[in-house]
Protein backbone atom coordinates (compact mmCIF):
# COMPACT_ATOMS: atom_id res chain seq x y z
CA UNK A 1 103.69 207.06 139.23
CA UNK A 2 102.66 205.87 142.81
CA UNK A 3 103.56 202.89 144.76
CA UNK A 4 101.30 200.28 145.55
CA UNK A 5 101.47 197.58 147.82
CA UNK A 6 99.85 194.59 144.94
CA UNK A 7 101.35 191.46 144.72
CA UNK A 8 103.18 190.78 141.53
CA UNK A 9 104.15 187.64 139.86
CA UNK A 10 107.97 188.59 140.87
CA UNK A 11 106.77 188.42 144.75
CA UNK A 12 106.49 186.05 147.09
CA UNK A 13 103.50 185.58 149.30
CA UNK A 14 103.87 185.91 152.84
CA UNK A 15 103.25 182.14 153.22
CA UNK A 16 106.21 181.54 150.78
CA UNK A 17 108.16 183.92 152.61
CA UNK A 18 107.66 181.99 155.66
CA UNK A 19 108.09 178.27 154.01
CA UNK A 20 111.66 179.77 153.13
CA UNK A 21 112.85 180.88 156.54
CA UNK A 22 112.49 184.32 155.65
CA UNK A 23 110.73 187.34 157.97
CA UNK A 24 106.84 187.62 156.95
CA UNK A 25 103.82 189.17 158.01
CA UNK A 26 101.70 186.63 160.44
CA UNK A 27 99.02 189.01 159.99
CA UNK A 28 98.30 189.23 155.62
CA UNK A 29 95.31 188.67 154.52
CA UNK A 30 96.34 185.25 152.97
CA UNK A 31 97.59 184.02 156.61
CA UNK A 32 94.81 185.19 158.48
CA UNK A 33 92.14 183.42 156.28
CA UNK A 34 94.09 180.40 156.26
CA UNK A 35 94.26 180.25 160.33
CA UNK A 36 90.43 181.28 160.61
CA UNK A 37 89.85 177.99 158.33
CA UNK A 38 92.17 175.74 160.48
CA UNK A 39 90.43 177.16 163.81
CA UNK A 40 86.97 175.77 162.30
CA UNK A 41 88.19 172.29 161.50
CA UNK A 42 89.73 172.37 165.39
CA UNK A 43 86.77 173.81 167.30
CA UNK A 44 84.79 170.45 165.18
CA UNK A 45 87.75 168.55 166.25
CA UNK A 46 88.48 169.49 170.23
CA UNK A 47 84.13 169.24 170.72
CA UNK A 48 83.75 166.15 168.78
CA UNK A 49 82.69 162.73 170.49
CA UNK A 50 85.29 160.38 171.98
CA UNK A 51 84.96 157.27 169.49
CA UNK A 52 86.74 153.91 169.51
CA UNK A 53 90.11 154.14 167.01
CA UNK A 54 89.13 152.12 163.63
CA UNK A 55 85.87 152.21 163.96
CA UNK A 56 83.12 153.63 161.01
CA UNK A 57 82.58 156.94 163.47
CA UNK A 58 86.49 157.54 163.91
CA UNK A 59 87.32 157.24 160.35
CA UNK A 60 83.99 159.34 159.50
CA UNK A 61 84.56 161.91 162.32
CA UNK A 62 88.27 162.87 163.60
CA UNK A 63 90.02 161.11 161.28
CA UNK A 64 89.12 162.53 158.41
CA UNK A 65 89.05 166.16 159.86
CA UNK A 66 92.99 165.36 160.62
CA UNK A 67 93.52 164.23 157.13
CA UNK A 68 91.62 167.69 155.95
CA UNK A 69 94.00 169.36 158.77
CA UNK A 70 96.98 168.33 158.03
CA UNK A 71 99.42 168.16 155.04
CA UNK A 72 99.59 164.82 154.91
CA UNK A 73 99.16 161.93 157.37
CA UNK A 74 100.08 158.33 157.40
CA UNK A 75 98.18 155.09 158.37
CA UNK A 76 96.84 154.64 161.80
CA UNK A 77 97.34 158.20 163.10
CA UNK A 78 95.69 159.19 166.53
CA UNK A 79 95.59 162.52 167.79
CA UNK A 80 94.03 163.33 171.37
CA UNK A 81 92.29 166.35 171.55
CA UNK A 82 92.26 169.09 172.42
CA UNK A 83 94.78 169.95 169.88
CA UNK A 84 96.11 173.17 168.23
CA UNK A 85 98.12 174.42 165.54
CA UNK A 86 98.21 177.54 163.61
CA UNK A 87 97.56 176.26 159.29
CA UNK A 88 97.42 171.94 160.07
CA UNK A 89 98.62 172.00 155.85
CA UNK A 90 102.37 172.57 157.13
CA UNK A 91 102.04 169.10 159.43
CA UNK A 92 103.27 165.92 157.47
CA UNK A 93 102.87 163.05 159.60
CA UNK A 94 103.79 159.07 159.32
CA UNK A 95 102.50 155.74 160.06
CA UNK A 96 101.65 154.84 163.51
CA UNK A 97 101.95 158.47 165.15
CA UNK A 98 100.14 158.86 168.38
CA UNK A 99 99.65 162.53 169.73
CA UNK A 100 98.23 162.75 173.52
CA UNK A 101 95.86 165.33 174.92
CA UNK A 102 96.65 169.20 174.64
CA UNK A 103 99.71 169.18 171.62
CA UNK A 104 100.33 172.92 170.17
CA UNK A 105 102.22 172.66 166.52
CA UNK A 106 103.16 176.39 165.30
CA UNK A 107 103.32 174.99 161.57
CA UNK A 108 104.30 178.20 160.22
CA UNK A 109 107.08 176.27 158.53
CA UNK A 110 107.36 172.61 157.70
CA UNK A 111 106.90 170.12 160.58
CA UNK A 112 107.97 166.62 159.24
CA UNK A 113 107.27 163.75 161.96
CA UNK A 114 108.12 160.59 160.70
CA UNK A 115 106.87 156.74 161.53
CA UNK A 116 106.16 154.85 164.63
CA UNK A 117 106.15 158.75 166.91
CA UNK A 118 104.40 158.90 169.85
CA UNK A 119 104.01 162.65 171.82
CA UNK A 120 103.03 162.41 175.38
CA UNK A 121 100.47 165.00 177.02
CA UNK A 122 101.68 168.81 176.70
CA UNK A 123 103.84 168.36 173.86
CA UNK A 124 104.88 171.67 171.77
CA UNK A 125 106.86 172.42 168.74
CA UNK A 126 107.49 175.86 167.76
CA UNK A 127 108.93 176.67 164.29
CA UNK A 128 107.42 180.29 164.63
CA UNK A 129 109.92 182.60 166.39
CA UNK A 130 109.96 186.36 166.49
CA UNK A 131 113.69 188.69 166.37
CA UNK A 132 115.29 189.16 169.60
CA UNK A 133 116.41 192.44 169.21
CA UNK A 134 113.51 195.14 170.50
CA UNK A 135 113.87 197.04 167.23
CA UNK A 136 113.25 194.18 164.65
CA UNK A 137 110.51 193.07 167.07
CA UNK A 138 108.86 196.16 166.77
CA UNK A 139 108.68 195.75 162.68
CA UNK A 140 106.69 192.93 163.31
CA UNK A 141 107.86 190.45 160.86
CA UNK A 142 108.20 187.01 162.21
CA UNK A 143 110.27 184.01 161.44
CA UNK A 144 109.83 179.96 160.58
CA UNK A 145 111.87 177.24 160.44
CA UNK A 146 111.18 174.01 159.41
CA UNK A 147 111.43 170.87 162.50
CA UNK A 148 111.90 167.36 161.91
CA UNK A 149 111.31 164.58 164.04
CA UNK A 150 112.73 161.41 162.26
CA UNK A 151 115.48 160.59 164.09
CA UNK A 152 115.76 157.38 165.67
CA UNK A 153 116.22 157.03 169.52
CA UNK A 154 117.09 154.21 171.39
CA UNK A 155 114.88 152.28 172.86
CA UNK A 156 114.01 152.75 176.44
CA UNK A 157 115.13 156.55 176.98
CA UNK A 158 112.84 159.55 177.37
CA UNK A 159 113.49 162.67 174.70
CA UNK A 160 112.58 166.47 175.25
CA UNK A 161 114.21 169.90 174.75
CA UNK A 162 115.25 171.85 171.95
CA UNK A 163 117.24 170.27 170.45
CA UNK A 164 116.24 167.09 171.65
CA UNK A 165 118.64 165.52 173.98
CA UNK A 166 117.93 161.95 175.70
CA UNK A 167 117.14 162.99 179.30
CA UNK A 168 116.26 159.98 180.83
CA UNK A 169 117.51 156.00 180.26
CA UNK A 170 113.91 153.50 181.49
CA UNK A 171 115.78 150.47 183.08
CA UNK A 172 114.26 147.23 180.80
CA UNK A 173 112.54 144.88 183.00
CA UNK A 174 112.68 141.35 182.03
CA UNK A 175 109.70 140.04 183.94
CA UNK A 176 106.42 139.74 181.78
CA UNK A 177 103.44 141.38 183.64
């Protein structure tokens, strides 16, 4: 009897693998499709004409190609482009979100963002990760973990880092411009 390589119904795909936080292969068949179809939708997406948010040609032209992108996305969602991720189906975005220019999301696992999020320019999450060790490297399986940004912040502080940390407190101004 030989060995083969098939998937069975016992198996999990490398995308499932992946979803669960386990090493997979970035580079099956499945995966690769999958990233040349999200790469279309972008190239239409980072080239497309700057249009007023609300209007007929917005909702016709980038905002549906986000709602074909991603997962799921909530009401009044702007993205700037350019903008990149690896699948777009692992992004799950609320209401009122607000991405500036040049955002990277590595959505090999879950990326939950949740309402009323706004990204400034050069904003990148990373779920994808690859082994430390040299060895395991080599093997090439990767690994995914899901992120979440839901957490409320105060107002009037400035988040980054991994994990997120409050790294700067905005002094309030009470005189109306």
């Amino acid at each position: 009897m030989s060995e083969t390589n098939d998937s069975s119904e016992n198996m999990q795909s490398e995308r499932e693998k992946a979803l669960a936080g386990l090493p997979y292969l970035a580079y099956s068949k499945e995966l690769i499709n999958d990233r040349l179809k999200t790469r279309e939708i972008l190239y239409e997406y980072n080239n497309s004409k700057p249009v007023s948010v609300g209007t007929v040609e917005y909702r016709e032209g980038r905002e549906r190609m986000i709602r074909q992108l991603f997962g799921s996305a909530g009401e009044n969602v702007e993205v700037e482009p350019p903008f990149y991720c690896d699948y777009g189906y692992n992004i799950h975005v609320g209401n009122d979100f607000y991405c500036n220019f040049n955002c990277t999301i590595l959505d090999c696992n879950k990326v939950e963002i949740g309402d009323r999020v706004l990204f400034g320019p050069n904003v990148s999450l990373y779920p994808a990760t690859h082994h430390i060790e040299p060895e395991e490297r080599a093997k090439g399986p990767e690994l995914a973990f899901p992120i979440k940004v839901t957490k409320n912040v105060p107002s009037y502080v400035v988040v980054a880092g991994n994990p997120a940390k409050i790294i700067k407190h905005i002094e309030r101004k009470t005189d109306k411009i």
